[in-house]
PDB file of N, CA and C in Angstrom:
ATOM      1  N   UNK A   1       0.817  -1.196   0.000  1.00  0.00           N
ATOM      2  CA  UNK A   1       0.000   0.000   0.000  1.00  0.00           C
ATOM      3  C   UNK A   1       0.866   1.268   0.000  1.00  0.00           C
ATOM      4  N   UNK A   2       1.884   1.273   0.551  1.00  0.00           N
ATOM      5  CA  UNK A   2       2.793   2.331   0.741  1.00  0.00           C
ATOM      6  C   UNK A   2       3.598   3.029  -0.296  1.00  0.00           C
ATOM      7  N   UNK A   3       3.604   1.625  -1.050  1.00  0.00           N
ATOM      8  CA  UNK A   3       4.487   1.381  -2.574  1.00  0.00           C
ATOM      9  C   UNK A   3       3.257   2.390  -3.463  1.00  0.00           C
ATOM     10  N   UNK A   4       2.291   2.337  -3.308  1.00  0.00           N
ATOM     11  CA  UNK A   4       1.165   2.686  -4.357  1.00  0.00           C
ATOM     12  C   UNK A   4       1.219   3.981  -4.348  1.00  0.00           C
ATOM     13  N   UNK A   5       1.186   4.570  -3.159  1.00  0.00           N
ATOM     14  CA  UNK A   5       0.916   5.922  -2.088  1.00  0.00           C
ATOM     15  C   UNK A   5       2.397   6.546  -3.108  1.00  0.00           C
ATOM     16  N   UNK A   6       3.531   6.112  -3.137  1.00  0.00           N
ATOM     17  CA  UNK A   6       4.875   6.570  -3.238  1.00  0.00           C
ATOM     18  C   UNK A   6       4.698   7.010  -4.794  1.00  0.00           C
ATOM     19  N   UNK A   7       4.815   5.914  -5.375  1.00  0.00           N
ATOM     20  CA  UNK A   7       4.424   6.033  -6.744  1.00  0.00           C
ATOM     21  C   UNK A   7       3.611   6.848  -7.121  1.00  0.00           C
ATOM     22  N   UNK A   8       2.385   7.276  -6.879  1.00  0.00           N
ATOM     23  CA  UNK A   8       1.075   8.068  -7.103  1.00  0.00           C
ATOM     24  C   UNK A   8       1.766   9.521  -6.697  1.00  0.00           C
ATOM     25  N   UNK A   9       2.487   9.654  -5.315  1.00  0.00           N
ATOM     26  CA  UNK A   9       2.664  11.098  -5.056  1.00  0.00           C
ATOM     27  C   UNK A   9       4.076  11.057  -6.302  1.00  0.00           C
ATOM     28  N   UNK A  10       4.391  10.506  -6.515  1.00  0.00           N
ATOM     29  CA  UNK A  10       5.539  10.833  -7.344  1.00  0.00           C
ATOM     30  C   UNK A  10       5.228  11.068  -8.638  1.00  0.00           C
ATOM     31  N   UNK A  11       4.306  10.663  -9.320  1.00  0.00           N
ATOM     32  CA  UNK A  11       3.589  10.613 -10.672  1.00  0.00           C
ATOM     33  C   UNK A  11       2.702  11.860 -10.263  1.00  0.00           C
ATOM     34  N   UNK A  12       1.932  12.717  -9.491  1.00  0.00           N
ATOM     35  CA  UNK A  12       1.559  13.629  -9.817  1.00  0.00           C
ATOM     36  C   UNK A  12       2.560  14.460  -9.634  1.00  0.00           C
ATOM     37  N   UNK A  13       3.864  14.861  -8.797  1.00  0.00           N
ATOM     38  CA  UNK A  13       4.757  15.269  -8.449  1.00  0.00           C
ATOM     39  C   UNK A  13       5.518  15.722  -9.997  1.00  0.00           C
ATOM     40  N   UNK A  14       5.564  14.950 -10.967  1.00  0.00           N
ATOM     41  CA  UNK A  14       6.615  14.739 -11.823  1.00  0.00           C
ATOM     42  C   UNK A  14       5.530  15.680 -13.163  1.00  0.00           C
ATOM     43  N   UNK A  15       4.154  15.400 -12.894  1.00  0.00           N
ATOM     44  CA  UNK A  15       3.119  15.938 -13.938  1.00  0.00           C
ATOM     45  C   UNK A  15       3.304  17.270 -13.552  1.00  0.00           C
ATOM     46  N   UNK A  16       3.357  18.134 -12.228  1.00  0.00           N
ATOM     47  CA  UNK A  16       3.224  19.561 -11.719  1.00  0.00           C
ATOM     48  C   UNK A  16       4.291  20.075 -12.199  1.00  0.00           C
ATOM     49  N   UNK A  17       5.648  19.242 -12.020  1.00  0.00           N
ATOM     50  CA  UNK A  17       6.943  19.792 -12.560  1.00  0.00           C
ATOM     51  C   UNK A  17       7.175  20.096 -14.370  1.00  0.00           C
ATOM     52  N   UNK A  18       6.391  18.908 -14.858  1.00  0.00           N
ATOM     53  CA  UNK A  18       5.960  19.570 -16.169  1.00  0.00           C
ATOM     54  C   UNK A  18       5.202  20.254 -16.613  1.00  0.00           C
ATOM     55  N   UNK A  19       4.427  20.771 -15.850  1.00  0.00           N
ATOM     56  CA  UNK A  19       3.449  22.387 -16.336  1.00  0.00           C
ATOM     57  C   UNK A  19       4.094  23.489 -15.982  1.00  0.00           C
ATOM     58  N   UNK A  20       4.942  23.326 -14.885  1.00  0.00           N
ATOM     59  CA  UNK A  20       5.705  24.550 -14.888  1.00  0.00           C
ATOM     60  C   UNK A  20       6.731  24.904 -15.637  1.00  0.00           C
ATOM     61  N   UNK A  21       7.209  24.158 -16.181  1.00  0.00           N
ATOM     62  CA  UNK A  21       8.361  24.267 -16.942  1.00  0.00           C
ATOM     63  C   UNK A  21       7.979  24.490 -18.029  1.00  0.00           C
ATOM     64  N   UNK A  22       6.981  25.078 -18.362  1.00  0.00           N
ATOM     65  CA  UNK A  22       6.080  25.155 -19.987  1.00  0.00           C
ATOM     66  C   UNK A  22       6.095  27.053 -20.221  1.00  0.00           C
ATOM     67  N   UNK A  23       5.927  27.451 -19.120  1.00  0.00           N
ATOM     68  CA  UNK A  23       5.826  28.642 -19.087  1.00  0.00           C
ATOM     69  C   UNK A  23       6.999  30.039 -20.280  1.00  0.00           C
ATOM     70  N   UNK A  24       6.696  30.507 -21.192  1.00  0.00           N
ATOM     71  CA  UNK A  24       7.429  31.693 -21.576  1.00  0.00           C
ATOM     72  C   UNK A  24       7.478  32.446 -20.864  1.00  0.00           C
ATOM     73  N   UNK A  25       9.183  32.809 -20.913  1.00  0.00           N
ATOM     74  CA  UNK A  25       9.409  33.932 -20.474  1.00  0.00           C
ATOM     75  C   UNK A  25       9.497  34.872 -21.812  1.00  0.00           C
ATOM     76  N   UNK A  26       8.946  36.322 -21.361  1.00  0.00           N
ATOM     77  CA  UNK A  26       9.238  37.499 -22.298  1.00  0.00           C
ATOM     78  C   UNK A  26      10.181  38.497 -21.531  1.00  0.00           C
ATOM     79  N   UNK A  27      11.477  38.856 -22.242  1.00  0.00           N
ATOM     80  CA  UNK A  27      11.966  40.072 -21.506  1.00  0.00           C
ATOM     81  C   UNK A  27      12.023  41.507 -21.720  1.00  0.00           C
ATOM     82  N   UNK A  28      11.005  41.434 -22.863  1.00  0.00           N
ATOM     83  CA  UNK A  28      10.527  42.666 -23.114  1.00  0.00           C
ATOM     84  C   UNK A  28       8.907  42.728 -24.007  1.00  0.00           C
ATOM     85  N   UNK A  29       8.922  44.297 -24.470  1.00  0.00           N
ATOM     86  CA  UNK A  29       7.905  44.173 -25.420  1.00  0.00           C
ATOM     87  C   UNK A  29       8.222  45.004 -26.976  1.00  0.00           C
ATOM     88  N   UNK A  30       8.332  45.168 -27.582  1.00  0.00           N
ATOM     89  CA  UNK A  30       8.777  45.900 -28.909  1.00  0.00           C
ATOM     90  C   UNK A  30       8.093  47.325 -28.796  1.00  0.00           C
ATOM     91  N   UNK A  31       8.983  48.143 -29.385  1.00  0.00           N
ATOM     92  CA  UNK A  31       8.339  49.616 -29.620  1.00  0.00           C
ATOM     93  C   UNK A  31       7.290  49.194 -31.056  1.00  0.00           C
ATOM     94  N   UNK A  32       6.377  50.545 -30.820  1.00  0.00           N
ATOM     95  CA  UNK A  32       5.315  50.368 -31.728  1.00  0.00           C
ATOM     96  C   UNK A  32       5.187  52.318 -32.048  1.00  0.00           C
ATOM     97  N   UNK A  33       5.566  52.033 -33.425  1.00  0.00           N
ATOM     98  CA  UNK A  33       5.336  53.633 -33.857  1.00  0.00           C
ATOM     99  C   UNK A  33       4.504  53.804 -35.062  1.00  0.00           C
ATOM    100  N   UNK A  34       3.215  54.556 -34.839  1.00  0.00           N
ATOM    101  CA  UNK A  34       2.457  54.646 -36.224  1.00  0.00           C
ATOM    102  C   UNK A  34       1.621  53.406 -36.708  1.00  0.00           C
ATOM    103  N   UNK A  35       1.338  52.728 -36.001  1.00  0.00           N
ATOM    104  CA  UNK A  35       0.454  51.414 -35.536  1.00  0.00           C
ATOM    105  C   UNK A  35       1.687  50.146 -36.168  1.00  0.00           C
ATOM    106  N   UNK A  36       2.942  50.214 -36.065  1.00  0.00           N
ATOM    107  CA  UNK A  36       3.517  49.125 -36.772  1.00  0.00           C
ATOM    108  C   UNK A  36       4.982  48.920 -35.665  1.00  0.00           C
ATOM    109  N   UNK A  37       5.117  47.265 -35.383  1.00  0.00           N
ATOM    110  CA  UNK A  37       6.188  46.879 -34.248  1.00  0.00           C
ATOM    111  C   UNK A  37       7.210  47.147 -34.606  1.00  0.00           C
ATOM    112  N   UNK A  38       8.080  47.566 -33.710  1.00  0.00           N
ATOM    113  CA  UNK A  38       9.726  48.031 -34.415  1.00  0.00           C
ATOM    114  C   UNK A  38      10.612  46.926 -33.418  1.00  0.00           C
ATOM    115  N   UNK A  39      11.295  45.901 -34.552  1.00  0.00           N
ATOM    116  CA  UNK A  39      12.479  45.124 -33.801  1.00  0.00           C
ATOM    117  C   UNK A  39      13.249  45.285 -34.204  1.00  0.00           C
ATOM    118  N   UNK A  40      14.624  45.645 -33.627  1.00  0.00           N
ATOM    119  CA  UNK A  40      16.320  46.280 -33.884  1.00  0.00           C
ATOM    120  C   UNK A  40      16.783  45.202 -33.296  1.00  0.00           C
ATOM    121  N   UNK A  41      17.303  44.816 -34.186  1.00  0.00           N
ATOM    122  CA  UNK A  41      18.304  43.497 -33.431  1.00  0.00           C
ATOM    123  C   UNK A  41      17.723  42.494 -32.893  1.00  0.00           C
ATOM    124  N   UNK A  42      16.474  41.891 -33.608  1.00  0.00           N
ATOM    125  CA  UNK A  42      15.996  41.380 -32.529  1.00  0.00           C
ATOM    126  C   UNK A  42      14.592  40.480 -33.490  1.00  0.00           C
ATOM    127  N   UNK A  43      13.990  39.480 -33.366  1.00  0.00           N
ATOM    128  CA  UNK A  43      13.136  38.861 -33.460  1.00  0.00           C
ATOM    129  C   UNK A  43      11.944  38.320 -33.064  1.00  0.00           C
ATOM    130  N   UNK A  44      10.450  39.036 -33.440  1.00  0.00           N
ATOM    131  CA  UNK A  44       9.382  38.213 -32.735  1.00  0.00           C
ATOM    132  C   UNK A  44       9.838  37.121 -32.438  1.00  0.00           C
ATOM    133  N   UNK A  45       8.416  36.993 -31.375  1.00  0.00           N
ATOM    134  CA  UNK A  45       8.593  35.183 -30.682  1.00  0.00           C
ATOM    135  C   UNK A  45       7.708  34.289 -31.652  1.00  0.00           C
ATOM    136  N   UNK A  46       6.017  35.470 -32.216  1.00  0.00           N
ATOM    137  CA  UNK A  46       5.266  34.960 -32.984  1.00  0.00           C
ATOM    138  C   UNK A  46       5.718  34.581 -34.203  1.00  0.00           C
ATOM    139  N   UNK A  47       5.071  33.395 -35.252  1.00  0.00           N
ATOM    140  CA  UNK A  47       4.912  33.198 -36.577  1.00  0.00           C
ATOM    141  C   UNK A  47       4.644  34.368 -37.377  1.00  0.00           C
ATOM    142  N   UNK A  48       5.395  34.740 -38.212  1.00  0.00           N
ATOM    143  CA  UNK A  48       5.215  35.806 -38.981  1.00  0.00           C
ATOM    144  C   UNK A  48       5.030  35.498 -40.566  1.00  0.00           C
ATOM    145  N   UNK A  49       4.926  36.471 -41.219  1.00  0.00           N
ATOM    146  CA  UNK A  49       4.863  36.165 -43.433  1.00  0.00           C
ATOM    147  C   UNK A  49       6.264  37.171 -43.420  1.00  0.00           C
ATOM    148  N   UNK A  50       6.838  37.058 -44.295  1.00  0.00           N
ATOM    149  CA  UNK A  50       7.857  38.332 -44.682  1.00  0.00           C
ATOM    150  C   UNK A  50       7.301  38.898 -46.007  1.00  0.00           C
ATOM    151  N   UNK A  51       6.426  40.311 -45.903  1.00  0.00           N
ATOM    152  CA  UNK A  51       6.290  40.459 -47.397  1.00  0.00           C
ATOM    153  C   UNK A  51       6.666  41.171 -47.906  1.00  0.00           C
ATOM    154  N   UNK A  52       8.113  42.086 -47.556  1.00  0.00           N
ATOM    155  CA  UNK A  52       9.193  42.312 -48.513  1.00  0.00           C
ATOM    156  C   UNK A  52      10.022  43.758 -47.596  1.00  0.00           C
ATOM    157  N   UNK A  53      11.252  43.457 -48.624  1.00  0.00           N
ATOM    158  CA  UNK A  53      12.487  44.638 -48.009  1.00  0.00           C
ATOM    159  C   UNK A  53      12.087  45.961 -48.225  1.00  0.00           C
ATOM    160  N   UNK A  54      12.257  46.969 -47.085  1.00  0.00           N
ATOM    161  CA  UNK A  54      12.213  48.478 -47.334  1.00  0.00           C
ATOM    162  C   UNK A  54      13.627  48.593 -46.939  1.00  0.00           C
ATOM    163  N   UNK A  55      13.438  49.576 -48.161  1.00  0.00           N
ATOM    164  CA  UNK A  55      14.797  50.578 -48.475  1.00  0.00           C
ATOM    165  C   UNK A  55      14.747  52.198 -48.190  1.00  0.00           C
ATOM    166  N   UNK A  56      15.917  52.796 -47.552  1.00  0.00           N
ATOM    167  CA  UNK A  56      15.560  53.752 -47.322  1.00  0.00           C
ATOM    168  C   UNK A  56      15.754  54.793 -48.838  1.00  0.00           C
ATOM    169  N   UNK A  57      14.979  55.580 -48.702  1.00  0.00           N
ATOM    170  CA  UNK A  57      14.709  56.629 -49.827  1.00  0.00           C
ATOM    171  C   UNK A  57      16.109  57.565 -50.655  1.00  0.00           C
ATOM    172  N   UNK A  58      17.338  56.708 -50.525  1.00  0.00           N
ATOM    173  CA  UNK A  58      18.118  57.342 -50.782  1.00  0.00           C
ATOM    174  C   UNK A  58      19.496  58.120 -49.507  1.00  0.00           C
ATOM    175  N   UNK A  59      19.775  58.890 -49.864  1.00  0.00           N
ATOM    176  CA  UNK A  59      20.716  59.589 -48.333  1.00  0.00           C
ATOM    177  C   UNK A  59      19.392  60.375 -47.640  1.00  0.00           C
ATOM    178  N   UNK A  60      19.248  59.690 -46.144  1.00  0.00           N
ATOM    179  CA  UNK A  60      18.421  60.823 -45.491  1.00  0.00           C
ATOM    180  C   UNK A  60      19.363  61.723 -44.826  1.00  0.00           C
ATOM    181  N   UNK A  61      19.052  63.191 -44.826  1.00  0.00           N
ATOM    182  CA  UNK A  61      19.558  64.238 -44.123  1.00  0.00           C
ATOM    183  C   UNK A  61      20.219  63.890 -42.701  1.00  0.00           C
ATOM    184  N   UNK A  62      18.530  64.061 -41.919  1.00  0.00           N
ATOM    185  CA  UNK A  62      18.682  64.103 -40.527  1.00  0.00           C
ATOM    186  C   UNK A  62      19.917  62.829 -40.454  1.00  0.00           C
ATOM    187  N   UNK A  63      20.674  63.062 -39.144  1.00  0.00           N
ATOM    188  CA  UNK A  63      21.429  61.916 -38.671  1.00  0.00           C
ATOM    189  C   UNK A  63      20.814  61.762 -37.540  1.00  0.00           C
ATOM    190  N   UNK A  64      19.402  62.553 -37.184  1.00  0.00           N
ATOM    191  CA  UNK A  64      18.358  61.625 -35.920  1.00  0.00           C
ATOM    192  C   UNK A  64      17.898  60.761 -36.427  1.00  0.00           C
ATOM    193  N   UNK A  65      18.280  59.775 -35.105  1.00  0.00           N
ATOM    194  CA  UNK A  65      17.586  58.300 -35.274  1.00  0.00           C
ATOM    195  C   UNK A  65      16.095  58.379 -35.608  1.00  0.00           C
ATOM    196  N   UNK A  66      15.977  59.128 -34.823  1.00  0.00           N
ATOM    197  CA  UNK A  66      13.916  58.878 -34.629  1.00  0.00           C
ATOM    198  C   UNK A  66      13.566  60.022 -36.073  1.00  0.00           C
ATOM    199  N   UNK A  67      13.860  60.602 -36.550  1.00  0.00           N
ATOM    200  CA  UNK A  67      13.682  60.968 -37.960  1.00  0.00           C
ATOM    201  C   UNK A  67      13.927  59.977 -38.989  1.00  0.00           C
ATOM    202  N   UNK A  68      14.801  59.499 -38.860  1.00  0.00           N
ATOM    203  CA  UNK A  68      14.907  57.751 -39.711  1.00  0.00           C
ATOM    204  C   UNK A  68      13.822  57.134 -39.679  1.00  0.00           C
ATOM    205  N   UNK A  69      13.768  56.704 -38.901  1.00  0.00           N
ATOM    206  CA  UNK A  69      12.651  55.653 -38.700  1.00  0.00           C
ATOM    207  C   UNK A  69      11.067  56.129 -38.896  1.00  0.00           C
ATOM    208  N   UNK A  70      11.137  57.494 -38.617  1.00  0.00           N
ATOM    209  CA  UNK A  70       9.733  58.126 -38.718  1.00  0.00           C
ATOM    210  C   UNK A  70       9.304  57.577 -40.499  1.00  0.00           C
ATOM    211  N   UNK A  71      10.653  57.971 -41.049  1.00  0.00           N
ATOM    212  CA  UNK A  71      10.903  58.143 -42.827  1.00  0.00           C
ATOM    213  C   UNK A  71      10.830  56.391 -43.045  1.00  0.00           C
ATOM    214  N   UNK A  72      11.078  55.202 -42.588  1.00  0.00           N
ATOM    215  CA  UNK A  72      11.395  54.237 -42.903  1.00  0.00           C
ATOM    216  C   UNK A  72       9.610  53.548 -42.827  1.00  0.00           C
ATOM    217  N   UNK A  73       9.373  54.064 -41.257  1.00  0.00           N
ATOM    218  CA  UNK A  73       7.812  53.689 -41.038  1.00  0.00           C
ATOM    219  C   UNK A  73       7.064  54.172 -42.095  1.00  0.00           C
ATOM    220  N   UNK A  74       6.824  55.422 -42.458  1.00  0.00           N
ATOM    221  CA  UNK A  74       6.120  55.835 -43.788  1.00  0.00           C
ATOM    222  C   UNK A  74       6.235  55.172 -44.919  1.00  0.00           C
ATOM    223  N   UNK A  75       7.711  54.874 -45.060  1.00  0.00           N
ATOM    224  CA  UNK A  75       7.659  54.115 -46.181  1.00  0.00           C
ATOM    225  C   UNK A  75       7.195  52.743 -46.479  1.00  0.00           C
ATOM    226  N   UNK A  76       7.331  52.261 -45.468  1.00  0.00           N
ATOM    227  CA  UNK A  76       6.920  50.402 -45.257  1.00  0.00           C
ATOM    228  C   UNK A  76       5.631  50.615 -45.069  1.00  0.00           C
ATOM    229  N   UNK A  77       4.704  51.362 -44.524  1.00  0.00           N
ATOM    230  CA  UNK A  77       3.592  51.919 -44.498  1.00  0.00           C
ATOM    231  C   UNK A  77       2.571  51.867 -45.869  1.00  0.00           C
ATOM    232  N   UNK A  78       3.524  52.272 -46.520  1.00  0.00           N
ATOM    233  CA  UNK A  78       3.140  53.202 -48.462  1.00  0.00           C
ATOM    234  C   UNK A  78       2.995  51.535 -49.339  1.00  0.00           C
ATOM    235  N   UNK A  79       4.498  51.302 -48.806  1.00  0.00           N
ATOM    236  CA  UNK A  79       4.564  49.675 -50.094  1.00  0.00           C
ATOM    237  C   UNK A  79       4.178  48.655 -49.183  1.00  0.00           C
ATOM    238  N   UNK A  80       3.579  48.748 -48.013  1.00  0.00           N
ATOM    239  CA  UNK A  80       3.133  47.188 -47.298  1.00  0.00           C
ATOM    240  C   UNK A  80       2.417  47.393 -45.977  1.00  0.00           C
ATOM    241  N   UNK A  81       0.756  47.961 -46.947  1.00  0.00           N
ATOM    242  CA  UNK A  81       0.085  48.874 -45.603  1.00  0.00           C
ATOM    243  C   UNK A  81      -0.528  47.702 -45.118  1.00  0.00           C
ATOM    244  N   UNK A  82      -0.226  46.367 -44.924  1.00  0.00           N
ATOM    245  CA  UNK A  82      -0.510  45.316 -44.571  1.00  0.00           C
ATOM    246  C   UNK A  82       0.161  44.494 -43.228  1.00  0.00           C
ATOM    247  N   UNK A  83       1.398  45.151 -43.118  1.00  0.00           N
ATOM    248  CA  UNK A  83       2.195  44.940 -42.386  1.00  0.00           C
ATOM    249  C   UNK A  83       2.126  45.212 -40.848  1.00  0.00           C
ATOM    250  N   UNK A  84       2.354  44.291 -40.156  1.00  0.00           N
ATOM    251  CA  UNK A  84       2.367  44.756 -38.512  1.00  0.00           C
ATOM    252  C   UNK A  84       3.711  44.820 -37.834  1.00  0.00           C
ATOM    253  N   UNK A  85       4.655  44.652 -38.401  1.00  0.00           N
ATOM    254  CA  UNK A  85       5.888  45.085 -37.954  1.00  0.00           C
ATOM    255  C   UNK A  85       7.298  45.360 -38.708  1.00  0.00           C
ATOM    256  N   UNK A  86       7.918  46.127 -38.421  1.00  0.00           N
ATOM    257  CA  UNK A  86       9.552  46.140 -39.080  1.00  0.00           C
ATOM    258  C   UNK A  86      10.583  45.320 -38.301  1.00  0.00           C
ATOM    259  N   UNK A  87      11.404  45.037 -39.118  1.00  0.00           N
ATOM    260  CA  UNK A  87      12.844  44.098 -38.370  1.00  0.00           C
ATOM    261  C   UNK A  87      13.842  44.295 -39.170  1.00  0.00           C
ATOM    262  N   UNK A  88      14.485  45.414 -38.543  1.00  0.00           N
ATOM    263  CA  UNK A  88      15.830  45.905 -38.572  1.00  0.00           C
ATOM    264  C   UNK A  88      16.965  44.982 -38.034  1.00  0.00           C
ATOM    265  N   UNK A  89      17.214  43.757 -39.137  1.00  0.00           N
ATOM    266  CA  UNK A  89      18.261  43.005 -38.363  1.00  0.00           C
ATOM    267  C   UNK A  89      19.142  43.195 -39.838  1.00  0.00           C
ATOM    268  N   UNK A  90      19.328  43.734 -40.424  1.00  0.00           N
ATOM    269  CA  UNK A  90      20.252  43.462 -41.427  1.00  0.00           C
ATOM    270  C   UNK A  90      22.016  44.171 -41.120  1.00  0.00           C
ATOM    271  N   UNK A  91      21.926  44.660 -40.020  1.00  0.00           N
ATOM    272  CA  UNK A  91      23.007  45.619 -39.723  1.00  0.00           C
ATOM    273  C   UNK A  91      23.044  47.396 -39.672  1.00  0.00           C
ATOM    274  N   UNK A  92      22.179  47.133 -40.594  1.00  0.00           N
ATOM    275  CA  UNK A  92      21.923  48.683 -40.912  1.00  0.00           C
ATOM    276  C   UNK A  92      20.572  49.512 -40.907  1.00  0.00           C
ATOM    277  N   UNK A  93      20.476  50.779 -40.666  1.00  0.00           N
ATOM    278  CA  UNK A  93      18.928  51.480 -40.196  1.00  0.00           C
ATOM    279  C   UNK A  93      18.473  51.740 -41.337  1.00  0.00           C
ATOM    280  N   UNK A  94      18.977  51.326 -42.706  1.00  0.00           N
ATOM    281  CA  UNK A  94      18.687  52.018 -43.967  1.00  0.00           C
ATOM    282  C   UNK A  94      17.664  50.991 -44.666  1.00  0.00           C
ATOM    283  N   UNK A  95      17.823  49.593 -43.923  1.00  0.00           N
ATOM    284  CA  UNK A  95      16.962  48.867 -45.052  1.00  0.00           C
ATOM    285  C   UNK A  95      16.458  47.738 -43.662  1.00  0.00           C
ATOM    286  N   UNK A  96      14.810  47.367 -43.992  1.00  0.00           N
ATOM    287  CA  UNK A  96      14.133  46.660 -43.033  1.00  0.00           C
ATOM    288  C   UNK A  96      13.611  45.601 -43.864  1.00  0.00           C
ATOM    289  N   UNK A  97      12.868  44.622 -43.076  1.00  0.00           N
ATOM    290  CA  UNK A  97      11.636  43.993 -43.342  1.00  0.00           C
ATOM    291  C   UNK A  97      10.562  44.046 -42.986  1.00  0.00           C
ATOM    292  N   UNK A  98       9.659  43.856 -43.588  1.00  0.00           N
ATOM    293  CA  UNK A  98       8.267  44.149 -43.596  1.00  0.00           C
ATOM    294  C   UNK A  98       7.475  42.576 -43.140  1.00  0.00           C
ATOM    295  N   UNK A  99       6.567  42.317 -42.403  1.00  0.00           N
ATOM    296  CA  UNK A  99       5.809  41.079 -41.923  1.00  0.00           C
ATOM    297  C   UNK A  99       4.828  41.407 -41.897  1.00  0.00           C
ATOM    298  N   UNK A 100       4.361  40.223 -41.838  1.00  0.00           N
ATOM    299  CA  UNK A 100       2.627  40.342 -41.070  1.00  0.00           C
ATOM    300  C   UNK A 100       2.548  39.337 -40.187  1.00  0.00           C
ATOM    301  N   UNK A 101       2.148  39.347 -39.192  1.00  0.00           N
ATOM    302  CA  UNK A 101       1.831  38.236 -37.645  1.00  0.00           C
ATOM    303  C   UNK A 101       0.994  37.050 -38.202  1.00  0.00           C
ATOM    304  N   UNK A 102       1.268  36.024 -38.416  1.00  0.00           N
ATOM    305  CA  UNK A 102      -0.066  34.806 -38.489  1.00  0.00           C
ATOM    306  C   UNK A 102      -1.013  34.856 -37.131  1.00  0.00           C
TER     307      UNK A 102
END
């Protein structure tokens, strides 16, 4: 009987330890400018579509960051008003990708 008792607490014991260990962690949340996610260096956790590269418009002036991106959002905006986020992983602030979230 004791044997049964052991086994049983150990088998739900071992089921609790696998629900916890299921849990995501997030250590952040993405900026969002102009209704569209901005990731720099960095990758949703969600399934995404890629539906295509933005380029920036040539030499932009400003050397503010947040003038860049204002100009980059508009543009990914214009050719992929479908899109819910940018991902700036190519190295550079001049050229992104465009997604959409499944």
């Amino acid at each position: 009987m004791k044997k049964r008792i052991g086994i049983m607490l150990t088998l739900v014991l071992l089921s609790c330890a696998a629900f916890t260990t299921a849990v995501v962690k997030r250590t952040g949340e993405p900026a969002k400018q102009e209704g569209l996610y901005i990731f720099i260096l960095s990758t949703p956790t969600d399934e995404y579509e890629h539906l295509g590269t933005v380029k920036s418009p040539g030499v932009v002036m400003s050397k503010d960051f947040e003038d860049l991106l204002r100009t980059m959002v508009k543009r990914a905006k214009k050719e992929h008003p479908n899109a819910d986020a940018l991902l700036f992983n190519t190295g550079t602030i001049y050229t992104c990708d465009a997604v959409k979230f499944k």
